[in-house]
Protein backbone atom coordinates (compact mmCIF):
# COMPACT_ATOMS: atom_id res chain seq x y z
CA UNK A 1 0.00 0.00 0.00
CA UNK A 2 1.27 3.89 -0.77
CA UNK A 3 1.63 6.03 1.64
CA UNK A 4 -1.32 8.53 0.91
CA UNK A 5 -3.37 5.37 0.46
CA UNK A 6 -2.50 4.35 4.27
CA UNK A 7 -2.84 7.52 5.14
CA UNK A 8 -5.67 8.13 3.94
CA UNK A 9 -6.84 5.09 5.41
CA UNK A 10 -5.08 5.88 8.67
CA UNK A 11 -7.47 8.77 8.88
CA UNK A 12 -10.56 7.88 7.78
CA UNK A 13 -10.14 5.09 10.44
CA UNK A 14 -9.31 7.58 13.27
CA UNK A 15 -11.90 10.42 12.77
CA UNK A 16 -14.20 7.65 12.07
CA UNK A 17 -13.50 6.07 15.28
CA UNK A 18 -13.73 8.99 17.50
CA UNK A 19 -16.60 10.52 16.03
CA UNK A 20 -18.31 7.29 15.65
CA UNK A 21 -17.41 6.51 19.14
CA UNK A 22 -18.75 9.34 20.59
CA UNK A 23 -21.84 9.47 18.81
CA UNK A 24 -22.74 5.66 19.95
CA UNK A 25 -21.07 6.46 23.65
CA UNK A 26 -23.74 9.21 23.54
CA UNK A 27 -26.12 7.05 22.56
CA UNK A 28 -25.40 4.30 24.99
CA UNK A 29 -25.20 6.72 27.72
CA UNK A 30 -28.89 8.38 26.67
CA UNK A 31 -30.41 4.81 26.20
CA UNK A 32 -30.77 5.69 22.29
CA UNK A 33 -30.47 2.60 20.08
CA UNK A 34 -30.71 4.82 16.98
CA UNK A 35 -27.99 7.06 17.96
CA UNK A 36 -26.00 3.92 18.96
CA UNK A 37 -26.71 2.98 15.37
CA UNK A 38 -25.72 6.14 13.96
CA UNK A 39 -22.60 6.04 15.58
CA UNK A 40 -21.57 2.52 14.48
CA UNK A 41 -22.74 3.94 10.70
CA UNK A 42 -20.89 6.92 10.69
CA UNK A 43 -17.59 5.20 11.79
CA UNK A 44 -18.12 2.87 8.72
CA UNK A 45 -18.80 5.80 6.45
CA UNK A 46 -15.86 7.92 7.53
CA UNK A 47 -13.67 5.01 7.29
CA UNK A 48 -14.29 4.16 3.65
CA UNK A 49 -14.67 8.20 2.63
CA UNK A 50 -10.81 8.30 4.39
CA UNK A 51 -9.80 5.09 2.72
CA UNK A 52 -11.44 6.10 -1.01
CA UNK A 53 -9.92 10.00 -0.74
CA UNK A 54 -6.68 8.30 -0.23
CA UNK A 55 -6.60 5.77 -2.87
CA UNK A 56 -7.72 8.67 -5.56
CA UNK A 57 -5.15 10.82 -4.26
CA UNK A 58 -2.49 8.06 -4.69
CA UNK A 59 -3.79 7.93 -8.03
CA UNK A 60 -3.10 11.21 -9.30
CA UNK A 61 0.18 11.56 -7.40
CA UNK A 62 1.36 8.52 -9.09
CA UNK A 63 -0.11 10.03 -12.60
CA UNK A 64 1.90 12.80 -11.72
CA UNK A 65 4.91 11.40 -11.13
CA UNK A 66 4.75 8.90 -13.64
CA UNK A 67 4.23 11.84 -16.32
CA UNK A 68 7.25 13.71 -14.90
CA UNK A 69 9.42 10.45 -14.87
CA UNK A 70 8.13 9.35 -18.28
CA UNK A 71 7.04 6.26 -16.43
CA UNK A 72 4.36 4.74 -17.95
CA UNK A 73 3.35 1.64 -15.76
CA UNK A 74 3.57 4.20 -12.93
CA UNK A 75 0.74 6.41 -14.84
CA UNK A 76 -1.30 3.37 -15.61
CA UNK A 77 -1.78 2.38 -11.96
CA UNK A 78 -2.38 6.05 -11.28
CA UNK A 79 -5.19 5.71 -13.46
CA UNK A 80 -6.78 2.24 -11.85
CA UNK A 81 -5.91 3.52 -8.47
CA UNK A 82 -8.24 6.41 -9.34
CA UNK A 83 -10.45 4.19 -10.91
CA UNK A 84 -10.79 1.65 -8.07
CA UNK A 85 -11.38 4.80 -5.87
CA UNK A 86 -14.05 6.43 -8.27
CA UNK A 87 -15.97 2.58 -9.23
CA UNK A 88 -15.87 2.36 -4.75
CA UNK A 89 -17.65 5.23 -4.07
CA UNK A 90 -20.12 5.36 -6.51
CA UNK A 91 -21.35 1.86 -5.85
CA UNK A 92 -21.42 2.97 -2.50
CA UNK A 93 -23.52 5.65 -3.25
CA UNK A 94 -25.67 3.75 -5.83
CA UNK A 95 -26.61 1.60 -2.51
CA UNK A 96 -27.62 4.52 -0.45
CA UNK A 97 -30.26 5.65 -2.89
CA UNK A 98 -31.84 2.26 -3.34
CA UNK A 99 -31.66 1.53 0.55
CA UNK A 100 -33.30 5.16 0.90
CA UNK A 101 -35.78 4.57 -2.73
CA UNK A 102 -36.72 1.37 -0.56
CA UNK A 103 -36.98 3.55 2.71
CA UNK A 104 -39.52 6.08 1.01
CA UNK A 105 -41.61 3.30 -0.38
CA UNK A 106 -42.15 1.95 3.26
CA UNK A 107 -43.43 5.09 4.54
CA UNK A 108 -45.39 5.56 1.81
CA UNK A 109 -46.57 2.26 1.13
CA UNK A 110 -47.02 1.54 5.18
CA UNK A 111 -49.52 4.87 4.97
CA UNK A 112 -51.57 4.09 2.29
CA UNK A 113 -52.02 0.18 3.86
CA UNK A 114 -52.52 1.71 7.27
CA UNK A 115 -49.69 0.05 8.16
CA UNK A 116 -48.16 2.18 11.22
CA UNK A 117 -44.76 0.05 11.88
CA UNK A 118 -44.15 -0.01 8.55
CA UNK A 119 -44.02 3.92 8.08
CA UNK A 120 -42.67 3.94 11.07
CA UNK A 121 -39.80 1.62 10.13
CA UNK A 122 -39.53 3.41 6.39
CA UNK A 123 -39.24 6.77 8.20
CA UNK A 124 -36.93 5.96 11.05
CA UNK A 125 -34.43 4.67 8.32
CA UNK A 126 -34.79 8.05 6.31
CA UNK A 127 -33.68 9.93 9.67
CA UNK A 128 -31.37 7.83 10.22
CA UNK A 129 -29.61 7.89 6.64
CA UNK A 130 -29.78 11.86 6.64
CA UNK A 131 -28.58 11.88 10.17
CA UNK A 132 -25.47 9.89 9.10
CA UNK A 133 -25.10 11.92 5.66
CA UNK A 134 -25.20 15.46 7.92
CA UNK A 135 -22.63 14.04 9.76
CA UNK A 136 -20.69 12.89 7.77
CA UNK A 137 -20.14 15.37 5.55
CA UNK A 138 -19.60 17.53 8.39
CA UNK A 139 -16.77 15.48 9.83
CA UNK A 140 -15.07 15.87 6.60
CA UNK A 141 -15.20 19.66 6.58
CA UNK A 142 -13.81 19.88 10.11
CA UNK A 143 -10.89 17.02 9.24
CA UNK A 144 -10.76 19.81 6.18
CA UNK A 145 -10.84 17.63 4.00
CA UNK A 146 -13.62 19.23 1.71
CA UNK A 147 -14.04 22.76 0.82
């Protein structure tokens, strides 16, 4: 592994685990299961975004390189590192709008049937999800890692 991909990883996997940590201890102290599962969620999520930014940024620093050294097999994994990084994260993403497609469809599905746990269940997920995405993001902007 690179170093910016380790670090990158490396980082990801601390801010995840503090922020994650504290989000679940808060739940755990407050009795919350669905903090508890935010928490646990937005460790995951930080750890991948960490572990995805650095892969991409290995990626262009070895297309870099690899066009200043004339290096060609260096530019070529530049390009699949960036790849990899880019195929990751939009799968990842591709998830989160079907789980959340699927989410909506509960709530609305669970109201027209009169069906209270399902709505319930649909829109407990949706918090949940934008919960996680709010947090996320806003993790990343304190780590400054996003403008």
């Amino acid at each position: 592994m690179g170093f910016l991909k380790g670090l990158g990883e490396g980082a990801g996997s601390l801010i995840g685990g503090v922020t994650g940590g504290i989000i679940k201890g808060v739940g755990e102290i407050t009795g919350s299961k669905f903090v508890q599962e935010v928490g646990d969620v937005v460790k995951e999520s930080t750890e991948f975004a960490g572990k995805q930014l650095g892969v991409i940024t290995e990626g262009a620093w070895n297309i870099g390189s690899g066009l200043v050294t004339k290096d060609d097999s260096k530019i070529d994994q530049g390009f699949t590192d960036i790849g990899t990084g880019v195929g990751s994260t939009t799968k990842a993403v591709g998830q989160g709008i079907k789980s959340t497609i699927g989410n909506v469809g509960d709530v609305a599905g669970g109201i027209l049937e009169g069906d209270d746990t399902r709505w319930k269940d649909g829109l407990r997920n949706v918090g949940k999800t934008v919960a996680i995405g709010a947090l996320g993001v806003s993790i990343l902007e304190i780590a400054d890692v996003i403008d």
